[in-house]
C-alpha atoms as a PDB file:
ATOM      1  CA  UNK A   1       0.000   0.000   0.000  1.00  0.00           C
ATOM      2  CA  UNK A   2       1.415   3.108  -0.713  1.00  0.00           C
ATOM      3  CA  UNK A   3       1.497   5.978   2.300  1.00  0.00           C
ATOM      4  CA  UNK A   4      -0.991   8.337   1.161  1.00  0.00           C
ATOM      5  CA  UNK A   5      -4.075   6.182   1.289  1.00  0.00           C
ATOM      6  CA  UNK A   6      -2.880   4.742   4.431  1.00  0.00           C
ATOM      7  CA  UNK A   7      -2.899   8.302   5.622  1.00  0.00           C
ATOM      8  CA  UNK A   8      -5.511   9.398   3.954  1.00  0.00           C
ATOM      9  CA  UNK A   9      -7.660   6.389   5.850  1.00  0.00           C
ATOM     10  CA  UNK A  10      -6.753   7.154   8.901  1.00  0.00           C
ATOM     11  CA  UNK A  11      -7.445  10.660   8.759  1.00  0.00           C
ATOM     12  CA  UNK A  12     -10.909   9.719   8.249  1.00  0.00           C
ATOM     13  CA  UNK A  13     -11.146   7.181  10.310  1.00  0.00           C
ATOM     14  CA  UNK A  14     -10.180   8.931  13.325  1.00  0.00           C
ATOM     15  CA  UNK A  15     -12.428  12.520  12.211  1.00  0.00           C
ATOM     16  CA  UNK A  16     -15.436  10.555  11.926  1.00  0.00           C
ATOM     17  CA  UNK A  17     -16.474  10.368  15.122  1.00  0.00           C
ATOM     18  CA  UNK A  18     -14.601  13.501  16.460  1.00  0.00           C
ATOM     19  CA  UNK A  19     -16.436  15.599  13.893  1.00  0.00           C
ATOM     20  CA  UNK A  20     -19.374  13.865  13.354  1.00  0.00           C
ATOM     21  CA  UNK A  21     -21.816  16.475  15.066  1.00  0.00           C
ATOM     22  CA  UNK A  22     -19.639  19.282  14.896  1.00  0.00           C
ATOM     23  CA  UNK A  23     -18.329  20.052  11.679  1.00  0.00           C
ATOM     24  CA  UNK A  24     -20.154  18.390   8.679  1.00  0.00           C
ATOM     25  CA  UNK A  25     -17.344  20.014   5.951  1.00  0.00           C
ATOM     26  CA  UNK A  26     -14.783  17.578   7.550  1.00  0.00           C
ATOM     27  CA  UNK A  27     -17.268  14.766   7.611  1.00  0.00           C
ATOM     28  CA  UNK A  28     -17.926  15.352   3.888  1.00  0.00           C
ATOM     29  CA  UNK A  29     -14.154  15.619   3.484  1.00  0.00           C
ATOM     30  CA  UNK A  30     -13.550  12.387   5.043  1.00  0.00           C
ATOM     31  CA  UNK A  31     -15.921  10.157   3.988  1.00  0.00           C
ATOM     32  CA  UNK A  32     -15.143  11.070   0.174  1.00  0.00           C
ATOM     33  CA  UNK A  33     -11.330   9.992   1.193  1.00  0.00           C
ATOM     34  CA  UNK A  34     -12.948   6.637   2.690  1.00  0.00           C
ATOM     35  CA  UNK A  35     -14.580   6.089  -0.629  1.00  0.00           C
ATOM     36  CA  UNK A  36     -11.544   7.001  -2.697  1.00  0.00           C
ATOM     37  CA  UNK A  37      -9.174   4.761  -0.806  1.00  0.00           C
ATOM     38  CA  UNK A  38     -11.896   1.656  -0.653  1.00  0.00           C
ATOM     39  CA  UNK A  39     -11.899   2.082  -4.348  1.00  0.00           C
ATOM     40  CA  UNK A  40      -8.591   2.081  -4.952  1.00  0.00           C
ATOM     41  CA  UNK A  41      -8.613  -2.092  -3.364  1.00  0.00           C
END
């Protein structure tokens, strides 16, 4: 796996649930990383 979508995932991963009431730009943000890296397998 190369570093960025490792990175990538666990950026989102761990702003998920910190953002997930607070700040729905990051949530947005993150879950279209998700999907780009789950694509990518």
């Amino acid at each position: 796996m190369v570093a960025w979508p490792r990175l990538a995932l666990h950026q989102a991963v761990m702003a998920l649930p910190y953002y997930w009431h607070t700040n729905p730009g990051m949530i947005r943000q993150a879950s279209h990383a998700l999907a780009h890296v789950l694509a990518d397998r």
